[in-house]
Protein backbone atom coordinates (compact mmCIF):
# COMPACT_ATOMS: atom_id res chain seq x y z
CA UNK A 1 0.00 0.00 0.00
CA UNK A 2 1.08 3.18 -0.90
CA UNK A 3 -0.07 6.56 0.40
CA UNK A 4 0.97 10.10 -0.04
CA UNK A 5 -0.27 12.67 2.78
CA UNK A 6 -2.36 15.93 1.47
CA UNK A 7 0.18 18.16 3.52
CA UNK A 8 -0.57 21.42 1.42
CA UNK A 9 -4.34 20.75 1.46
CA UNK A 10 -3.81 20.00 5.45
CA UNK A 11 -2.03 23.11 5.80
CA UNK A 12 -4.13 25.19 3.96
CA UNK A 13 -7.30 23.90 5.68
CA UNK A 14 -5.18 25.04 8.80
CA UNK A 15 -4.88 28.47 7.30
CA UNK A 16 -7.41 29.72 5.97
CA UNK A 17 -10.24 26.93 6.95
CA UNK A 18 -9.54 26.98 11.36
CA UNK A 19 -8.39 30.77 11.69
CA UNK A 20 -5.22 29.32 12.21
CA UNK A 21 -3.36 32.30 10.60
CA UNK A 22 -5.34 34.71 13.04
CA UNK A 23 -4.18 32.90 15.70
CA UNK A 24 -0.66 32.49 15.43
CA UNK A 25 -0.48 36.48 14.36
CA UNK A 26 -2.26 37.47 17.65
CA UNK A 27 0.30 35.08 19.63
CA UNK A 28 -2.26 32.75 20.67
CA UNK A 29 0.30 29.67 20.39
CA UNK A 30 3.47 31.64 21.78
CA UNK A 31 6.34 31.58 19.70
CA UNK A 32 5.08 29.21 17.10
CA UNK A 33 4.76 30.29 13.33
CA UNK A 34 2.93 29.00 10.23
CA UNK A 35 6.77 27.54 9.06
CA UNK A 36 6.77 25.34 12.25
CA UNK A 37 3.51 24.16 12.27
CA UNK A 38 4.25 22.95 8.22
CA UNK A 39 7.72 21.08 9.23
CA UNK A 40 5.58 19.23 11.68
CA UNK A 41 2.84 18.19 9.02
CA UNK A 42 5.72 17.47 6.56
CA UNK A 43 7.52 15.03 8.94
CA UNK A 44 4.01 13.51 9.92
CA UNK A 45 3.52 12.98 6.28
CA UNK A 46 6.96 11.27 5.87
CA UNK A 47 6.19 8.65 8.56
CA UNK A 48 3.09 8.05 7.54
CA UNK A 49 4.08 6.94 4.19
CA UNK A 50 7.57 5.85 4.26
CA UNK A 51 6.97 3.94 7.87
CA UNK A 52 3.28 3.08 8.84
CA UNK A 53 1.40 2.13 5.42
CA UNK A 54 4.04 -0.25 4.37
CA UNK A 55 2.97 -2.33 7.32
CA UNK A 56 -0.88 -2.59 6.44
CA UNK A 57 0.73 -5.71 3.49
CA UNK A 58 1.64 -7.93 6.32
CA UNK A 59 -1.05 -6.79 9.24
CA UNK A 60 -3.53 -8.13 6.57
CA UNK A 61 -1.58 -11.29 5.16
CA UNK A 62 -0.20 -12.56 8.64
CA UNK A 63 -2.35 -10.49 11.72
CA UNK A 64 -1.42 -11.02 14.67
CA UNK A 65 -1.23 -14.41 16.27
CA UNK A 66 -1.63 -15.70 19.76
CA UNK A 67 0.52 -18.30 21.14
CA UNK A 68 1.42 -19.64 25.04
CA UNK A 69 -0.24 -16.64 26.45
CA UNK A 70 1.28 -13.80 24.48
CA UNK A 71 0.07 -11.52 21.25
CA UNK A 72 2.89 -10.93 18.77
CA UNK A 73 1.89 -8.32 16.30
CA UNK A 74 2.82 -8.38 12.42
CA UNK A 75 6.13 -8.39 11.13
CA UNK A 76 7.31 -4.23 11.11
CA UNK A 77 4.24 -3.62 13.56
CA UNK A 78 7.14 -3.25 16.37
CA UNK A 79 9.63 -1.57 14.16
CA UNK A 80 7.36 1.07 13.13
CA UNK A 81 5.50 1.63 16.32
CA UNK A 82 9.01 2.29 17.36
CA UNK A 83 9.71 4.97 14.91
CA UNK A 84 6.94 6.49 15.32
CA UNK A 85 7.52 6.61 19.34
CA UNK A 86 11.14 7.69 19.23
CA UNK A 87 10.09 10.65 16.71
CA UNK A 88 8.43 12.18 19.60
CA UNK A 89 4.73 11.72 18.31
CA UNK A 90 2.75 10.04 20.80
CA UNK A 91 3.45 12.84 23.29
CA UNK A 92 2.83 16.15 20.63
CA UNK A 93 0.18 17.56 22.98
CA UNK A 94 1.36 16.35 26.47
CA UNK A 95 2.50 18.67 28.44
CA UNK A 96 6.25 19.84 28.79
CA UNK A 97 6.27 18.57 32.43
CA UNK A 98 5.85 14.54 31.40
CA UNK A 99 8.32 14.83 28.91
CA UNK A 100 5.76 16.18 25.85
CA UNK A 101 5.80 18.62 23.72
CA UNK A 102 2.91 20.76 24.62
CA UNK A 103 1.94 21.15 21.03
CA UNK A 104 -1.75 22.36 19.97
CA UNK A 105 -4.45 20.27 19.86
CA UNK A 106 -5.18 21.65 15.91
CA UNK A 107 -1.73 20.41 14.91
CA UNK A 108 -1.99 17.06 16.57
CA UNK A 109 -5.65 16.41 14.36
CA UNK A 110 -3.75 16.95 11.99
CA UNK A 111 -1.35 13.89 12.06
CA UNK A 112 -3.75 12.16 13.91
CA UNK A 113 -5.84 12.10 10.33
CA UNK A 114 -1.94 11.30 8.55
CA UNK A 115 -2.07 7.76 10.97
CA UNK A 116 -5.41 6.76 10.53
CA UNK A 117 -5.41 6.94 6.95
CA UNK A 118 -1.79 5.57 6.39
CA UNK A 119 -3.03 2.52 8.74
CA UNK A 120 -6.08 2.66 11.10
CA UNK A 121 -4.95 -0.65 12.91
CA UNK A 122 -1.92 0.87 13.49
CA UNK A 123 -3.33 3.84 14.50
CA UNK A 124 -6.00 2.79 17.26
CA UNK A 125 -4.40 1.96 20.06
CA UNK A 126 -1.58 4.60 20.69
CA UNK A 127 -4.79 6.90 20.23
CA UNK A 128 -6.47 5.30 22.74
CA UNK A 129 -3.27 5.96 24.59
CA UNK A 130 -3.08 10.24 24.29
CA UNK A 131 -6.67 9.93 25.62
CA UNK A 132 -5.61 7.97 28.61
CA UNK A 133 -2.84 10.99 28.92
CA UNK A 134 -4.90 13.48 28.62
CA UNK A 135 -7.51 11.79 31.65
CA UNK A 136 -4.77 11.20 33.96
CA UNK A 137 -3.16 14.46 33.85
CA UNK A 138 -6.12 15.68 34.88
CA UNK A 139 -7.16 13.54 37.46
CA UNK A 140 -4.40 11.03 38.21
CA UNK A 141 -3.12 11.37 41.47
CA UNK A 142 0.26 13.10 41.56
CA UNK A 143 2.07 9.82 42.78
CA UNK A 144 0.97 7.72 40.30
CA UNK A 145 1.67 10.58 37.63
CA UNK A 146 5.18 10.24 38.72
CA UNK A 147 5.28 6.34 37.82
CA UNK A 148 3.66 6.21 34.95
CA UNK A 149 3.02 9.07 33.14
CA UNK A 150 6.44 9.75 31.74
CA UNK A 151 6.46 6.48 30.01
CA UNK A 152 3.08 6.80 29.17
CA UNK A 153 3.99 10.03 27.36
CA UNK A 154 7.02 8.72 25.60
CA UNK A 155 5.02 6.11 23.87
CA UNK A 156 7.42 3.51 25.94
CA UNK A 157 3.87 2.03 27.65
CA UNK A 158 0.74 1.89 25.83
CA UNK A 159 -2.68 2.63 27.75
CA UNK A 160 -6.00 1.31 27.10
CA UNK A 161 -9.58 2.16 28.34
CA UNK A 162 -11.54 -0.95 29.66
CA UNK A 163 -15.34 -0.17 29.15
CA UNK A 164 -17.52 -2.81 27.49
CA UNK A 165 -19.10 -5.79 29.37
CA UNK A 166 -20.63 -8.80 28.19
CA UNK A 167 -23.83 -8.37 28.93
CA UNK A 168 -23.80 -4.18 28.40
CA UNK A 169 -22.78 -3.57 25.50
CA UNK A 170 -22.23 -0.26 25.10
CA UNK A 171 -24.41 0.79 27.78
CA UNK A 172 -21.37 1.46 29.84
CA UNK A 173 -23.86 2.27 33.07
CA UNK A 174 -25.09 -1.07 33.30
CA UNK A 175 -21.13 -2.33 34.02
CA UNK A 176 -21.01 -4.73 36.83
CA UNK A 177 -17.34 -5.15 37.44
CA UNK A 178 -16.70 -4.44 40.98
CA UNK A 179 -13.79 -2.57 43.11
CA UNK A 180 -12.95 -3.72 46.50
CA UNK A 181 -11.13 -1.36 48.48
CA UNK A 182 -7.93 -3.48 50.35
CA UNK A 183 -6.35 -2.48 53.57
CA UNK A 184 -3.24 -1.45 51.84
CA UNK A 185 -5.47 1.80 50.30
CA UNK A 186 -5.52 -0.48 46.88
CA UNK A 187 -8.42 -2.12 44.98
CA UNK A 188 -9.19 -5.44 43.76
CA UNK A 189 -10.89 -5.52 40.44
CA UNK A 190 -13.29 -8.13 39.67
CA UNK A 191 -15.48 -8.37 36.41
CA UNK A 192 -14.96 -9.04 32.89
CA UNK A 193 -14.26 -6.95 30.02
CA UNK A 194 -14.76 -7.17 26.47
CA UNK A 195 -13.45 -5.52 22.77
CA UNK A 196 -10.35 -3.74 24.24
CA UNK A 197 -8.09 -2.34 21.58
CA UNK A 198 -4.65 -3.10 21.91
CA UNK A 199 -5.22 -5.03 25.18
CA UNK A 200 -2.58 -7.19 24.64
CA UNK A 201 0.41 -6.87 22.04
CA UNK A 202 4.34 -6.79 21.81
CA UNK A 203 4.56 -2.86 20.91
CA UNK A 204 5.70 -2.28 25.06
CA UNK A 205 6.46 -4.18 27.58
CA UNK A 206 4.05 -2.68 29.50
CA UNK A 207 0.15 -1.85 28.98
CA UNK A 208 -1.42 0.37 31.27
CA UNK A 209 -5.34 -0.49 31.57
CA UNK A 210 -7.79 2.12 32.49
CA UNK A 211 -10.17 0.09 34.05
CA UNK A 212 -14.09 1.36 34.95
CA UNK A 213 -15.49 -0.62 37.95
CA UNK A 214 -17.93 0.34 40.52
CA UNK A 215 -17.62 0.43 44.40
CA UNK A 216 -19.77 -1.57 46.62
CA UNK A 217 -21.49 1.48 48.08
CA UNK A 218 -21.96 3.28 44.59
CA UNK A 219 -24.95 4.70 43.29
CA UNK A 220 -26.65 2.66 40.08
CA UNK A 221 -26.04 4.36 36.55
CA UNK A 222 -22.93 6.29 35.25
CA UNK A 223 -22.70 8.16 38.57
CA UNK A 224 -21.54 5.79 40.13
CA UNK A 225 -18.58 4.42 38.25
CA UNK A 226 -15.20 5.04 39.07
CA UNK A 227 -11.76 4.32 36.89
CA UNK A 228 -8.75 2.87 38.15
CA UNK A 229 -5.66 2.24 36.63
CA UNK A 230 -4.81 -1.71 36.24
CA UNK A 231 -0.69 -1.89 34.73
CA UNK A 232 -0.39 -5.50 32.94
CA UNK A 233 2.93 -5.63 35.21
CA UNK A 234 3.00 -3.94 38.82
CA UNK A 235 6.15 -1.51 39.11
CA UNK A 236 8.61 -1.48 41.55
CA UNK A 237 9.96 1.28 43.37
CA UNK A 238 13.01 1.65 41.63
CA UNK A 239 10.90 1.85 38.52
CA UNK A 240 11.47 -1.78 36.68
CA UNK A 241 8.81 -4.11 36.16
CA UNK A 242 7.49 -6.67 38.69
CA UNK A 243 4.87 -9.22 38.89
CA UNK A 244 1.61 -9.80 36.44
CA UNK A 245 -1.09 -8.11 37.93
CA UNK A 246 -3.58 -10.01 36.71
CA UNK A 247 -2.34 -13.17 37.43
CA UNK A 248 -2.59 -12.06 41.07
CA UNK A 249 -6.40 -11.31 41.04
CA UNK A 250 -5.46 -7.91 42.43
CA UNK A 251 -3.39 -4.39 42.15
CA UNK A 252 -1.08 -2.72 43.52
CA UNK A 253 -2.32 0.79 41.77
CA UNK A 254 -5.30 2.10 41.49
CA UNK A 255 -6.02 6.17 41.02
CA UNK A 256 -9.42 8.06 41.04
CA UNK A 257 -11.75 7.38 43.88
CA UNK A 258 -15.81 8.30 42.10
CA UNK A 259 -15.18 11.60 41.25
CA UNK A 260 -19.06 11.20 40.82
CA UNK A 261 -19.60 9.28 43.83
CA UNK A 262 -17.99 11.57 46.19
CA UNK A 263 -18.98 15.31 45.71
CA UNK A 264 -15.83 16.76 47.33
CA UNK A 265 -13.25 15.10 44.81
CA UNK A 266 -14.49 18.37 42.64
C-alpha cells in the first residue's frame, strides 16, 4: 500500500479553513509560526508513508497471532511503532512537564488524520493511549503521575480504556465489574471486560489499563462508576517491572476514587 499525505491541502485547511493564521499572528500559540507548524505536518507525512502504510501488506496477510499466552503483532508492527515513538509523536500535545511537547491540539488532528489513513490498525491503540494521557493528567493522582506518566507520554507504555461488558454492550452504566477497596489503600478488580483495543500486544512491555469498575457502596447508573488504573505488570519502586497483575487477582495501583460518587473530589 502506498499513500501520499495531502500536507498542502492540510495546511491550507489550517490556514485559511480553522483561523489558524489569526491565531498564530495574535500570539495565541506563543512563539510558534505557520513555518513550524508545516515542518511538523511534513515530517508527519513522511512517517506516515515511508513507515506506517508499508505495514498494512503484512497486518492483513499474517495479523497477529496468539501463542502460550502472548500476542505478537505483524512483522514491522514493532519496528514502526518504534519509529513512530522515538520521533516524539505520541506525546505532541502532552505537556512539557511529562516529557511532551505541549503542542496544539489543531496540529496534533492533523497527524492524527496522517495515521489513521496511512493505517487505522496501526493507529487505534496509541490513540487510545493520548486519551488515557490526557484523563490522567487531569485527574491522576500526583504519585501515580510520577510512575507512569512519563512512560506513558514517551510512547514507551501503551494505555487502554476498559469499558464494554458482556452483557452491556455499550451501555457502559449497566457495568457490573466491581472494586474492593484493600487495607493497603488499593483495589481489587473483579469483572470481565470485552473488545479492548490493543489489550494485549508486543509494541511495550508494558500496557497500562484504564479500568471502569464500581464500588460496593456506589450509586446505580454512570454516577456511580469510578476508573482505576490496572498496569499488565505492577512496578517497583526503583521503577522496573514486577509481577503480572492479573495473574494475582489484584493491584497494587489504582487512582481516582468516584469523582461522581464523592462530591468533594471536585
Amino acid at each position: 500500500m502506498t499513500y501520499h499525505a495531502p500536507v498542502s491541502d492540510m495546511g491550507f485547511a489550517l490556514k485559511y479553513g480553522t483561523g489558524l493564521t489569526k491565531a498564530l499572528g495574535e500570539g495565541f500559540f506563543g512563539d510558534l509560526t505557520m513555518d513550524d507548524f508545516e515542518a511538523v505536518l511534513a515530517e508527519a507525512g513522511r512517517v506516515a508513508g515511508e513507515i506506517i502504510a508499508p505495514i498494512n501488506q503484512d497486518g492483513d496477510r499474517t495479523g497477529a497471532t496468539f501463542k502460550d499466552g502472548a500476542v505478537t503483532t505483524a512483522p514491522g508492527w514493532k519496528n514502526a511503532y518504534d519509529a513512530w515513538r522515538k520521533g516524539g509523536w505520541n506525546g505532541l500535545t502532552a505537556p512539557t512537564e511529562w516529557g511532551g511537547q505541549a503542542l496544539p491540539h489543531v496540529l496534533n488532528a492533523a497527524c492524527v488524520e496522517m495515521w489513521n489513513a496511512a493505517s487505522m490498525a496501526f493507529a487505534v491503540g496509541p490513540l487510545v493511549g493520548m486519551s488515557a494521557i490526557d484523563a490522567f493528567t487531569t485527574h491522576g493522582s500526583e504519585k501515580l503521575k510520577r510512575v507512569y506518566l512519563p512512560k506513558l507520554v514517551s510512547g514507551e507504555w501503551i494505555a487502554t480504556m476498559q469499558l464494554t461488558e458482556p452483557h452491556a454492550g455499550s451501555d457502559v452504566g449497566a457495568l457490573r465489574t466491581r472494586a474492593d477497596r484493600a487495607p493497603d489503600g488499593t483495589y481489587r478488580i473483579k469483572g470481565q471486560k470485552i473488545f479492548i483495543t490493543y489489550g494485549e500486544h508486543d509494541l511495550t512491555d508494558n500496557i497500562i489499563h484504564f479500568v471502569l469498575a464500581r464500588l460496593p457502596d456506589a450509586p446505580p447508573g454512570t454516577r456511580g462508576i469510578s476508573l482505576f488504573l490496572v498496569p499488565k505488570f505492577l512496578v517497583n519502586a526503583d521503577g522496573s517491572l514486577g509481577a503480572r497483575a492479573f495473574d494475582r487477582a489484584q493491584t497494587r495501583h489504582s487512582w481516582f476514587t468516584d469523582l461522581h460518587h464523592d462530591p468533594r473530589r471536585w
